[in-house]
C-alpha atoms as a PDB file:
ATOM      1  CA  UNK A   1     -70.256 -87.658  53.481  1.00  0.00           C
ATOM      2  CA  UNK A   2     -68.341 -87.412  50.188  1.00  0.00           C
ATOM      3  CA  UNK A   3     -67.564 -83.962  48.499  1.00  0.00           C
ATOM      4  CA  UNK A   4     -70.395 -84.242  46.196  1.00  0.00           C
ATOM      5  CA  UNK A   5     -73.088 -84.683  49.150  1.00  0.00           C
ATOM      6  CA  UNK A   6     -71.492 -81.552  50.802  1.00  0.00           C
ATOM      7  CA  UNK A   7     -72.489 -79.530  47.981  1.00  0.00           C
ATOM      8  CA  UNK A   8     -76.001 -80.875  47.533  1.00  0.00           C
ATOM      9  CA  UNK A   9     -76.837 -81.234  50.830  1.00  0.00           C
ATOM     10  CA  UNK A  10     -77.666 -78.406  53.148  1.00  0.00           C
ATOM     11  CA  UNK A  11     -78.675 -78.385  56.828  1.00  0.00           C
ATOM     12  CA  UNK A  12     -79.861 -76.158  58.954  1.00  0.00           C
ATOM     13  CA  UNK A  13     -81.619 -75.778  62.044  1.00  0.00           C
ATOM     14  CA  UNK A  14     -84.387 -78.613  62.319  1.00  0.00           C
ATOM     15  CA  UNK A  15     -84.026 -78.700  58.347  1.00  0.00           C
ATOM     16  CA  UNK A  16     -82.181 -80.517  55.564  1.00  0.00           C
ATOM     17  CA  UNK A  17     -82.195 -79.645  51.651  1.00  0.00           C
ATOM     18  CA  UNK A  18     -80.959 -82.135  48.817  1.00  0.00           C
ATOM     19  CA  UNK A  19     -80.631 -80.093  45.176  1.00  0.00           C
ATOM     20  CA  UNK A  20     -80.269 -83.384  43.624  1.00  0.00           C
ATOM     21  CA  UNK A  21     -83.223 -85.054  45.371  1.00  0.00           C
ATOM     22  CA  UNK A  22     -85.295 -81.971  45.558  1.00  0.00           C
ATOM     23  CA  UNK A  23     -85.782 -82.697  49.024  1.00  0.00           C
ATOM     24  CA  UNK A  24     -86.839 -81.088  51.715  1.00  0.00           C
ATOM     25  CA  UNK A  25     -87.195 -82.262  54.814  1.00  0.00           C
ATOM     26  CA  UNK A  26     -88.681 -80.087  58.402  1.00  0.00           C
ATOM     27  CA  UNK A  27     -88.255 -81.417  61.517  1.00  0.00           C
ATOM     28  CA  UNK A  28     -87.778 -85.185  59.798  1.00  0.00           C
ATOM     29  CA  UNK A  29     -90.767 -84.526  57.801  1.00  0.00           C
ATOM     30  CA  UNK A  30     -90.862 -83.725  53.656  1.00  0.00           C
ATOM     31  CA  UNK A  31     -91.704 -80.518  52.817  1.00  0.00           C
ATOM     32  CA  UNK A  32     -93.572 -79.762  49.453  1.00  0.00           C
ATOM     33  CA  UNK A  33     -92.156 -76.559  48.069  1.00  0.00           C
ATOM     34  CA  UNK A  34     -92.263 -75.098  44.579  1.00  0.00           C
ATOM     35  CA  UNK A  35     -88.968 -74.343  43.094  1.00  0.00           C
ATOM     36  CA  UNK A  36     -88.809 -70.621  43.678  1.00  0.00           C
ATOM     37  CA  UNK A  37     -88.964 -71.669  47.534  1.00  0.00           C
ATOM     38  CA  UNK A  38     -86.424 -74.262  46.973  1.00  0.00           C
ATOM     39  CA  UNK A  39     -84.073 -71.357  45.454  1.00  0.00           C
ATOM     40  CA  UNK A  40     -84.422 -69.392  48.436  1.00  0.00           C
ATOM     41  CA  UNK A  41     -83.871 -71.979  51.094  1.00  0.00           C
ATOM     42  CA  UNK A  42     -81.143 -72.886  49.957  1.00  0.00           C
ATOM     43  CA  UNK A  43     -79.271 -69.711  49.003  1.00  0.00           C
ATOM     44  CA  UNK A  44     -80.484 -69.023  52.708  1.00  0.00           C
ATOM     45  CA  UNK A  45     -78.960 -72.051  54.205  1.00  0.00           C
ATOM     46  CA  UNK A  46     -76.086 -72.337  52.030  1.00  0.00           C
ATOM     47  CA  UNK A  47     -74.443 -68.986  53.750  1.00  0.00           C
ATOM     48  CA  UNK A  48     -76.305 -69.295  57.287  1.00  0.00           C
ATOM     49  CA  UNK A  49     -76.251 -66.412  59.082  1.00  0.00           C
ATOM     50  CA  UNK A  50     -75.404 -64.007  56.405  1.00  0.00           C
ATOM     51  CA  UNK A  51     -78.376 -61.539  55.334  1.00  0.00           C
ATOM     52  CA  UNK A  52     -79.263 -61.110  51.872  1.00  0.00           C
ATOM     53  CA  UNK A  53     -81.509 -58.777  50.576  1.00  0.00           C
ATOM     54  CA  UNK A  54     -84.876 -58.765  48.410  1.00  0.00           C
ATOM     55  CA  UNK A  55     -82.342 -57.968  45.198  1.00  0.00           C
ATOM     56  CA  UNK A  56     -79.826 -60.286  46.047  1.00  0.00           C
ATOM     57  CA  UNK A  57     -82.754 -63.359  46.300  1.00  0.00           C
ATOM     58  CA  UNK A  58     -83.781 -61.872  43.355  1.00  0.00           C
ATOM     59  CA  UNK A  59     -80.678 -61.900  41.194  1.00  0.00           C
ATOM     60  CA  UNK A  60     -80.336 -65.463  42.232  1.00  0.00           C
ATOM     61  CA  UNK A  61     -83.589 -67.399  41.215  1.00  0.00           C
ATOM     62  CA  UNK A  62     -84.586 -65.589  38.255  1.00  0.00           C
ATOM     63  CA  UNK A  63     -81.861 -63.071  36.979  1.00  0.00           C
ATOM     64  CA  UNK A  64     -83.200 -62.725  33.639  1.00  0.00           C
ATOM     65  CA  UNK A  65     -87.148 -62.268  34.733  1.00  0.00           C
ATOM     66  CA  UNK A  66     -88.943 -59.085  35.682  1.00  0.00           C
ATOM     67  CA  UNK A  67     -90.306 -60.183  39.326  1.00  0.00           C
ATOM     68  CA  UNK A  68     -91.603 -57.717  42.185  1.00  0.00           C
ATOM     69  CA  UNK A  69     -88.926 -57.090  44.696  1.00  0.00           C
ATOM     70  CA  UNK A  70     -92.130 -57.965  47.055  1.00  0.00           C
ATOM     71  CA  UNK A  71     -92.500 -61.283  45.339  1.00  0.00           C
ATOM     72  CA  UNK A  72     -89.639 -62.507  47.853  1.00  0.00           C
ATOM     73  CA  UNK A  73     -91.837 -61.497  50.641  1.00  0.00           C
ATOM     74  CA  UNK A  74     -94.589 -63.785  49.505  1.00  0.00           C
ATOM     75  CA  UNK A  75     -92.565 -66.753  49.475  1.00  0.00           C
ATOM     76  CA  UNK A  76     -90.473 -66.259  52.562  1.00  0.00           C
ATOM     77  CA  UNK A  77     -93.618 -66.632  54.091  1.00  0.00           C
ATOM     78  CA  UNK A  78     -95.066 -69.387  52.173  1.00  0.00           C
ATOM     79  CA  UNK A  79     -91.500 -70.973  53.155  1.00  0.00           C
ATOM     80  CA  UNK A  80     -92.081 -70.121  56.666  1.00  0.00           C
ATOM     81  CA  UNK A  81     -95.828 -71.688  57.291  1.00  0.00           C
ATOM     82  CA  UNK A  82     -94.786 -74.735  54.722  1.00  0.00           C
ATOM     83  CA  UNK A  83     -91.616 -75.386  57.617  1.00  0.00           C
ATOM     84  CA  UNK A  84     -93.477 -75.509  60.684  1.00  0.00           C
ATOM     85  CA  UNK A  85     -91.498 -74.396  64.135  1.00  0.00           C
ATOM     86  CA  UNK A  86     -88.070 -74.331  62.194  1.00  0.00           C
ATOM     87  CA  UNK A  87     -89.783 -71.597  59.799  1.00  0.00           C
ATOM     88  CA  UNK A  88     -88.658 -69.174  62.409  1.00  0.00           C
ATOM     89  CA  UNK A  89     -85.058 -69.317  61.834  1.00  0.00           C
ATOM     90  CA  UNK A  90     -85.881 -67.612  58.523  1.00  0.00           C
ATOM     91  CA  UNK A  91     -85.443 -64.657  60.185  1.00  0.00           C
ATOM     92  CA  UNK A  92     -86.145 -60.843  58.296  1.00  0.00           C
ATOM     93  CA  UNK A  93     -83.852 -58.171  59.379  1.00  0.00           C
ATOM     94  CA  UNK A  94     -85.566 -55.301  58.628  1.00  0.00           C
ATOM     95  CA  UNK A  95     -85.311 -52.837  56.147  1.00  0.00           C
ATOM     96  CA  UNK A  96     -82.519 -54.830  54.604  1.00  0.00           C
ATOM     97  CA  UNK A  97     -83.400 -58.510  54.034  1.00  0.00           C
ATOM     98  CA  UNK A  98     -83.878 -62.292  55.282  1.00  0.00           C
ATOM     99  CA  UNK A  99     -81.159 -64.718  57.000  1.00  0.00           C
ATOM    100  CA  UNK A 100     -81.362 -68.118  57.932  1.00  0.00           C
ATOM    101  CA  UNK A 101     -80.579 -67.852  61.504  1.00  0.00           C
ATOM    102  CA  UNK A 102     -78.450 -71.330  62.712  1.00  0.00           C
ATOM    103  CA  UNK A 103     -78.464 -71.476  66.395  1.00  0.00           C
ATOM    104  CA  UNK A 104     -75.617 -74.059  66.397  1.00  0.00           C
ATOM    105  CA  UNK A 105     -73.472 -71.483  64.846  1.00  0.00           C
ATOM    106  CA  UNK A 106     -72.679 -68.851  67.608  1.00  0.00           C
ATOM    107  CA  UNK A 107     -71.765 -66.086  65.200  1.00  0.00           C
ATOM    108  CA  UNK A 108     -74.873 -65.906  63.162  1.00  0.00           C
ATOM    109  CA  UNK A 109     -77.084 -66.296  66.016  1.00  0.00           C
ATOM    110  CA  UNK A 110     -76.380 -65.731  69.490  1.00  0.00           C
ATOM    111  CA  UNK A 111     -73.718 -62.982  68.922  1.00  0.00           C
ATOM    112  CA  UNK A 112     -75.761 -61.028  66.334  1.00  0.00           C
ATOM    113  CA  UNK A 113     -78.270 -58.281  67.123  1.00  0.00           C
ATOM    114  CA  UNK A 114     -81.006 -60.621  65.127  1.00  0.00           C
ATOM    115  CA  UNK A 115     -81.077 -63.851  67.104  1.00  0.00           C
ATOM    116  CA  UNK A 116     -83.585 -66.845  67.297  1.00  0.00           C
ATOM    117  CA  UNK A 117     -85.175 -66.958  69.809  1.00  0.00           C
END
């Protein structure tokens, strides 16, 4: 994998993102999601294991639009259901935000408080 694919291509847990393919693909299987979703999935999977809140989602997909904090809610679980089993490494840390929990990176899941189970 070249430099290029690094950046476009994002894996997680059971899932794979390509920005320049718009692709999605769950447990080897494409995933249809709108482009909000897409945002999210991959800010989530791009820093793995890192939490970032409602505003921080926010600030990132539409930074000059006046969208409900709750909004992210909606399409976490939209994201979620449209994943299948690896939807629950989308984990929400309550009270602060939403991480993409990678259980082949120790630090962001088996040594943190929020794990996958």
């Amino acid at each position: 994998m070249n430099a290029t694919q690094e950046e476009t291509v994002l894996i997680g847990q059971d899932v794979s993102l390509n920005w320049d393919r718009f692709e999605v693909f769950s447990d080897s299987r494409e995933v249809n999601l709108t482009l909000t979703e897409f945002k999210i999935l991959s800010i989530l999977l791009k820093d793995a294991g890192s939490v970032k809140t409602r505003h921080h989602l926010l600030e990132d997909i539409a930074p000059n639009h006046k969208i409900a904090m709750r909004n992210i809610d909606v399409h976490i679980q939209s994201i979620r259901r449209k994943l299948g089993p690896p939807g629950k490494y989308l984990v929400t840390i309550r009270g602060l935000g939403y991480k993409w929990c990678d259980r082949s990176n120790p630090s962001s899941a088996m040594n943190s408080r929020h794990y996958c189970s």
